[in-house]
Protein backbone atom coordinates (compact mmCIF):
# COMPACT_ATOMS: atom_id res chain seq x y z
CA UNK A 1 18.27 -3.16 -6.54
CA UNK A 2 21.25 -0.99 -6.07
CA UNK A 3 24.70 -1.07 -4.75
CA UNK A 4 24.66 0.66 -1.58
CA UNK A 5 26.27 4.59 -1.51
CA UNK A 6 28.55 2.90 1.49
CA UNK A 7 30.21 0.69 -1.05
CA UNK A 8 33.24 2.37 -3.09
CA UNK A 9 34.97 1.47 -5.89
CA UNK A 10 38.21 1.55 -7.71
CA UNK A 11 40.09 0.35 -10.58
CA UNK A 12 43.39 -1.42 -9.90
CA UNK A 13 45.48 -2.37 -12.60
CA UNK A 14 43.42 -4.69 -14.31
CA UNK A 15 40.73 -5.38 -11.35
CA UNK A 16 38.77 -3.32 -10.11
CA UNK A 17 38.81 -3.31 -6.08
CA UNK A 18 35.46 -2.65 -3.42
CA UNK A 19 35.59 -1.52 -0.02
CA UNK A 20 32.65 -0.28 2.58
CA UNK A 21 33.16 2.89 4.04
CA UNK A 22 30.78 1.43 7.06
CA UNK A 23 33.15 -1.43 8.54
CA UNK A 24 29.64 -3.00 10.21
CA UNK A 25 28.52 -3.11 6.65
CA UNK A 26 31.76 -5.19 5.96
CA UNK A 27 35.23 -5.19 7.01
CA UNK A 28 37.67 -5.94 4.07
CA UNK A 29 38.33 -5.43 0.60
CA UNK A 30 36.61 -7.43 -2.74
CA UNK A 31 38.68 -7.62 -5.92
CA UNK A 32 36.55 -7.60 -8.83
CA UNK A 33 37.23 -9.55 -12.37
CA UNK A 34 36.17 -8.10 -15.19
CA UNK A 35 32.38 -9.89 -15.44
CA UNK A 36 31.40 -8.84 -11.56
CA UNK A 37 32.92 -5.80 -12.39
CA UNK A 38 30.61 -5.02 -15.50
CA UNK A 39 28.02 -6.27 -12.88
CA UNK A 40 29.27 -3.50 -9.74
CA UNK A 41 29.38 -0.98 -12.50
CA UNK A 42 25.41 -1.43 -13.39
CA UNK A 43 24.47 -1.81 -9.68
CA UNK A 44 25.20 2.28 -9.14
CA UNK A 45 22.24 2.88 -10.58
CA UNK A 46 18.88 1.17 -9.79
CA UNK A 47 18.58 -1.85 -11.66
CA UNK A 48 17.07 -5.27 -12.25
CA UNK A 49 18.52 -8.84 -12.31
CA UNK A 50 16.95 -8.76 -15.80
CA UNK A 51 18.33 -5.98 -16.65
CA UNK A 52 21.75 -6.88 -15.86
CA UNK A 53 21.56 -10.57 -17.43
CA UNK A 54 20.33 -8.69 -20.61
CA UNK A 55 23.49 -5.87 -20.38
CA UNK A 56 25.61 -8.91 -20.17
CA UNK A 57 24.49 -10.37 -23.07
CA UNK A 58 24.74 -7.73 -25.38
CA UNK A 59 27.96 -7.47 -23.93
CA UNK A 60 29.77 -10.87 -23.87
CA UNK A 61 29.33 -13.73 -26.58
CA UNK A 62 28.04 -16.59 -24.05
CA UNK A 63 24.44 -18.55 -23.92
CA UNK A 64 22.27 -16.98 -21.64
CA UNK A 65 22.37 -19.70 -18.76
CA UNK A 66 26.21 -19.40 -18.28
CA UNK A 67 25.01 -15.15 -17.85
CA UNK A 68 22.34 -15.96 -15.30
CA UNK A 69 24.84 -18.23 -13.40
CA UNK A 70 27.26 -15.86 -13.31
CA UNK A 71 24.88 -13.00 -12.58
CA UNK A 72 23.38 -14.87 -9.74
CA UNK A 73 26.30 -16.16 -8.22
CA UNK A 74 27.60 -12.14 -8.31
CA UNK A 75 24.53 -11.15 -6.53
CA UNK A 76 24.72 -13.72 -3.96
CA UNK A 77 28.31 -12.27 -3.50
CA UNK A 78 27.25 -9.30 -2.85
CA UNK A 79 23.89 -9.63 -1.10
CA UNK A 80 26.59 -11.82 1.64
CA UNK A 81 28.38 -9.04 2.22
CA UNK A 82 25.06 -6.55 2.34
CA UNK A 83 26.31 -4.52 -0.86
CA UNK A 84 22.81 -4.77 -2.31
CA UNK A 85 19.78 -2.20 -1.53
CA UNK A 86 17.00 -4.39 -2.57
């Protein structure tokens, strides 16, 4: 999966901020914190849910259930809003 090219990003202060470049993609703007950010950041490049639950862990100190919620509930984010090229 991979965040799709119409998708830009850009880091605001301390969130980072998504818009579509496509408005029938999605009209509007996403504001990032820092965990679905780290999570954006990995999608630019083809990945795996695995992959990205195992980035996260190295990453944050947290059991890996709390990762795979968060993870998931990122995705599902995203996938709403038809960021994701599965």
């Amino acid at each position: 999966m991979k965040l799709k090219d119409a998708f830009l990003t850009q880091q605001v202060g301390d969130a980072q901020v998504m818009v579509a470049t496509d408005s029938h993609l999605f009209s509007g703007m996403v504001r990032c914190n820092k965990t679905a950010a780290n999570i954006v950041e990995l999608l630019k490049q083809e990945t795996s849910r695995e992959a990205i639950i195992e980035a996260m862990l190295a990453r944050y100190d947290a059991p890996r259930d709390m990762i795979e919620k968060d993870v998931d509930k990122v995705l599902e984010s995203l996938r709403g809003i038809g960021a994701i090229e599965e």
